[in-house]
Structures are given as C-alpha cells and as structure tokens.
Protein backbone atom coordinates (compact mmCIF):
# COMPACT_ATOMS: atom_id res chain seq x y z
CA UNK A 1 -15.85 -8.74 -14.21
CA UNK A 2 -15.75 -4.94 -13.83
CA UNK A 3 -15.34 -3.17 -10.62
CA UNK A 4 -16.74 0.32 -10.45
CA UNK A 5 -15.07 2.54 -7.79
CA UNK A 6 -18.74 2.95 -6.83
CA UNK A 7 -18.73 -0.45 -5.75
CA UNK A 8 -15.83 -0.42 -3.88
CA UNK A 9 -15.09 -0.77 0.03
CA UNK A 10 -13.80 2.07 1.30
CA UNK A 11 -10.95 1.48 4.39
CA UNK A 12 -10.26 4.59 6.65
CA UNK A 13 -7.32 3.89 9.10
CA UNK A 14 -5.36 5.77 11.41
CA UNK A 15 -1.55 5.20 12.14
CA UNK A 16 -1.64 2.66 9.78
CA UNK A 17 0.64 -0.39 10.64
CA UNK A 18 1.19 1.42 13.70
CA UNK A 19 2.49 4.74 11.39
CA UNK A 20 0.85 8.08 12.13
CA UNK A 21 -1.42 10.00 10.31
CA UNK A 22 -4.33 8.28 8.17
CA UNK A 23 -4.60 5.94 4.90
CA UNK A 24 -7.57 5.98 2.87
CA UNK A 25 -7.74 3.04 0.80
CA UNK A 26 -10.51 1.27 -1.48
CA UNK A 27 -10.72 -2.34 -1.80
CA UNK A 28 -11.39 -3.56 -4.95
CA UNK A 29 -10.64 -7.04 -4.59
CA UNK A 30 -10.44 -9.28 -1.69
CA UNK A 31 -9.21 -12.89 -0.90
CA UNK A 32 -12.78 -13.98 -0.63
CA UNK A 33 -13.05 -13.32 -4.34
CA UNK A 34 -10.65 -14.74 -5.54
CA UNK A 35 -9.42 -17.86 -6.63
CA UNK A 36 -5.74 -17.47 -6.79
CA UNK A 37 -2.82 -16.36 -4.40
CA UNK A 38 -3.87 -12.60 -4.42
CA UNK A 39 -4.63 -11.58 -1.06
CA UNK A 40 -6.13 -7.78 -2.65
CA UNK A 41 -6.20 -5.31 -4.42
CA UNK A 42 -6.37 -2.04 -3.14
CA UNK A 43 -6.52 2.08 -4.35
CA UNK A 44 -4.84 3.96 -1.11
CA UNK A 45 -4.24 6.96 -0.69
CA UNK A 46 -1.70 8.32 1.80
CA UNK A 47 -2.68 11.59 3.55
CA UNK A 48 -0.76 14.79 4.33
CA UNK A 49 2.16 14.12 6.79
CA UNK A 50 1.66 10.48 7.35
CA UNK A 51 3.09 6.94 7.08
CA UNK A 52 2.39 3.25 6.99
CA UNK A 53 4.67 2.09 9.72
CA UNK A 54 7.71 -0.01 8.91
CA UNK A 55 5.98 -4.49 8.76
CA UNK A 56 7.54 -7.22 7.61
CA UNK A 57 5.35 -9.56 5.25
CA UNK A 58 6.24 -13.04 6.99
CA UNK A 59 4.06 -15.29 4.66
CA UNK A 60 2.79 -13.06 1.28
CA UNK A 61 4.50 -10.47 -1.03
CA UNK A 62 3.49 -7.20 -1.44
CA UNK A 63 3.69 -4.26 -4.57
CA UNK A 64 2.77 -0.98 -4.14
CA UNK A 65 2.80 1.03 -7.37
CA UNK A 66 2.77 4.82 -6.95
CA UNK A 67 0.57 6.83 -8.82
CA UNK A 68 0.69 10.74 -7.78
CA UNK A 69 2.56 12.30 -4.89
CA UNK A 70 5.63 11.88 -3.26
CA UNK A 71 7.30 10.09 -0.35
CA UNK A 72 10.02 8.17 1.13
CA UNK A 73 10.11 4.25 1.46
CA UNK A 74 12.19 2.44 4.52
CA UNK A 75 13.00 -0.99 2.60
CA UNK A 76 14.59 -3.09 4.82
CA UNK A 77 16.43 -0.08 6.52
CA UNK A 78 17.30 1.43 3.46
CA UNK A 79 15.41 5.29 2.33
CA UNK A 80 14.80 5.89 -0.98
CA UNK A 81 12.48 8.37 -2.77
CA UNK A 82 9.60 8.08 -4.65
CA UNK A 83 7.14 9.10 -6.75
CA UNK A 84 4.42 8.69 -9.63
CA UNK A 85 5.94 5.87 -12.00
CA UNK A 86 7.58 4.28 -8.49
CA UNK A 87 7.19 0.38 -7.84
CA UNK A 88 8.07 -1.19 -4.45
CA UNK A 89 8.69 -4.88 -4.00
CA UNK A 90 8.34 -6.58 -0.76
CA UNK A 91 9.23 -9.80 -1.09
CA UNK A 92 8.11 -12.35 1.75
CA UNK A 93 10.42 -12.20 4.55
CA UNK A 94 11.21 -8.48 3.97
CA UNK A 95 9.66 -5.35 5.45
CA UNK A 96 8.99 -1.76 4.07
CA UNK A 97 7.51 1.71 5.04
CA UNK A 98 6.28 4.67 3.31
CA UNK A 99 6.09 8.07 4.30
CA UNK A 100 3.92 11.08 2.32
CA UNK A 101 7.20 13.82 2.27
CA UNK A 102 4.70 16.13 -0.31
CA UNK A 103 1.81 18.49 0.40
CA UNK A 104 -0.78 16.30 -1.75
CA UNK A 105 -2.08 12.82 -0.73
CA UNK A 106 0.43 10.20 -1.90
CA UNK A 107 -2.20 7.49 -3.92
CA UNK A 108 -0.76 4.16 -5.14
CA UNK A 109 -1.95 0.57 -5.79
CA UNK A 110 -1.44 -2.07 -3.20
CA UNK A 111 -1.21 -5.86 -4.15
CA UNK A 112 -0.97 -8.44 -0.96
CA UNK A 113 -0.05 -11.97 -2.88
CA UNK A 114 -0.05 -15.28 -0.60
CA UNK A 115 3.04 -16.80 -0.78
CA UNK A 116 3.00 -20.45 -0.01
C-alpha cells in the first residue's frame, strides 16, 4: 500500500492537548486500517509559538520523531531540547510536551501504539 500525501486527512487543531497555538497534522494511517497495535500515523507540524500541552498516555505509547525545526520537550517534568534528528519516547504511563522555541514550523512524525 502507498499513501500519497494527496490522500491524506488533514487535522487542524488549536491549543492542542489543551497547549496554545495550532498543530497541523496529516493522518496517514489510522486504527481503522490497521490490523496491529498502531493507533496512527501522523505528519504534524507545529506552528510558530505554540505547544502540545503536557498528557500522559495511560494505555498506548507514543514516538514523535522530529524532522525540521526546533523546540523544547517537558518529559515527565524534565526540559530538554530538540531538533531535526530528535526522537521522543513516551512510554505508557508517562507524559510529555513539546513546545516550537524556533521561528519555522516544528514538523515531526507522530506514532500512537496500543499498549495492551
């Protein structure tokens, strides 16, 4: 299967996760799809002076790989930097944020997997 960006589902939302600011995002995959524990698969990108609010993941896992751009992530209460070549590992139980700190949209890859 090959998913065009064409064929994608574009997502606008503002103060994601109760954050400020908006997240565009495009969902290529979706749990409906799917016949394994991946929840989705998702393109987002992370506007000008704004942030996914800080949410713990109480029952899947979730990656975000950074691909341009630069911000700050709150895992578990702990601030660290990043940027293109970044990967961030929620494990279930945990909880993250992630703030856009440059003056270009911060775009990374989301992964949701179902953790049972």
């Amino acid at each position: 299967m090959v998913i065009k960006k064409e064929y994608t589902t574009k997502i606008v939302t503002e103060k994601p996760r109760e954050g400020k600011g908006i997240i565009e995002g495009f969902r290529y995959l979706d749990s409906h799809e799917l016949s394994n524990s991946l929840k989705g698969f998702y393109v987002n990108e992370l506007q000008v002076n704004s942030e996914v609010g800080f949410h713990r993941h109480l029952v899947d896992e979730e990656i975000y790989f950074i691909l341009e751009g630069e911000g700050i992530v709150d895992d578990n209460g702990i601030e660290e930097k990043v940027e293109a070549g970044s990967l961030i590992y929620t494990r279930k139980g945990q909880g993250h944020a992630l703030k856009n700190i440059g003056d270009t949209p911060l775009k990374f890859v989301a992964f949701i997997v179902d953790i049972k």
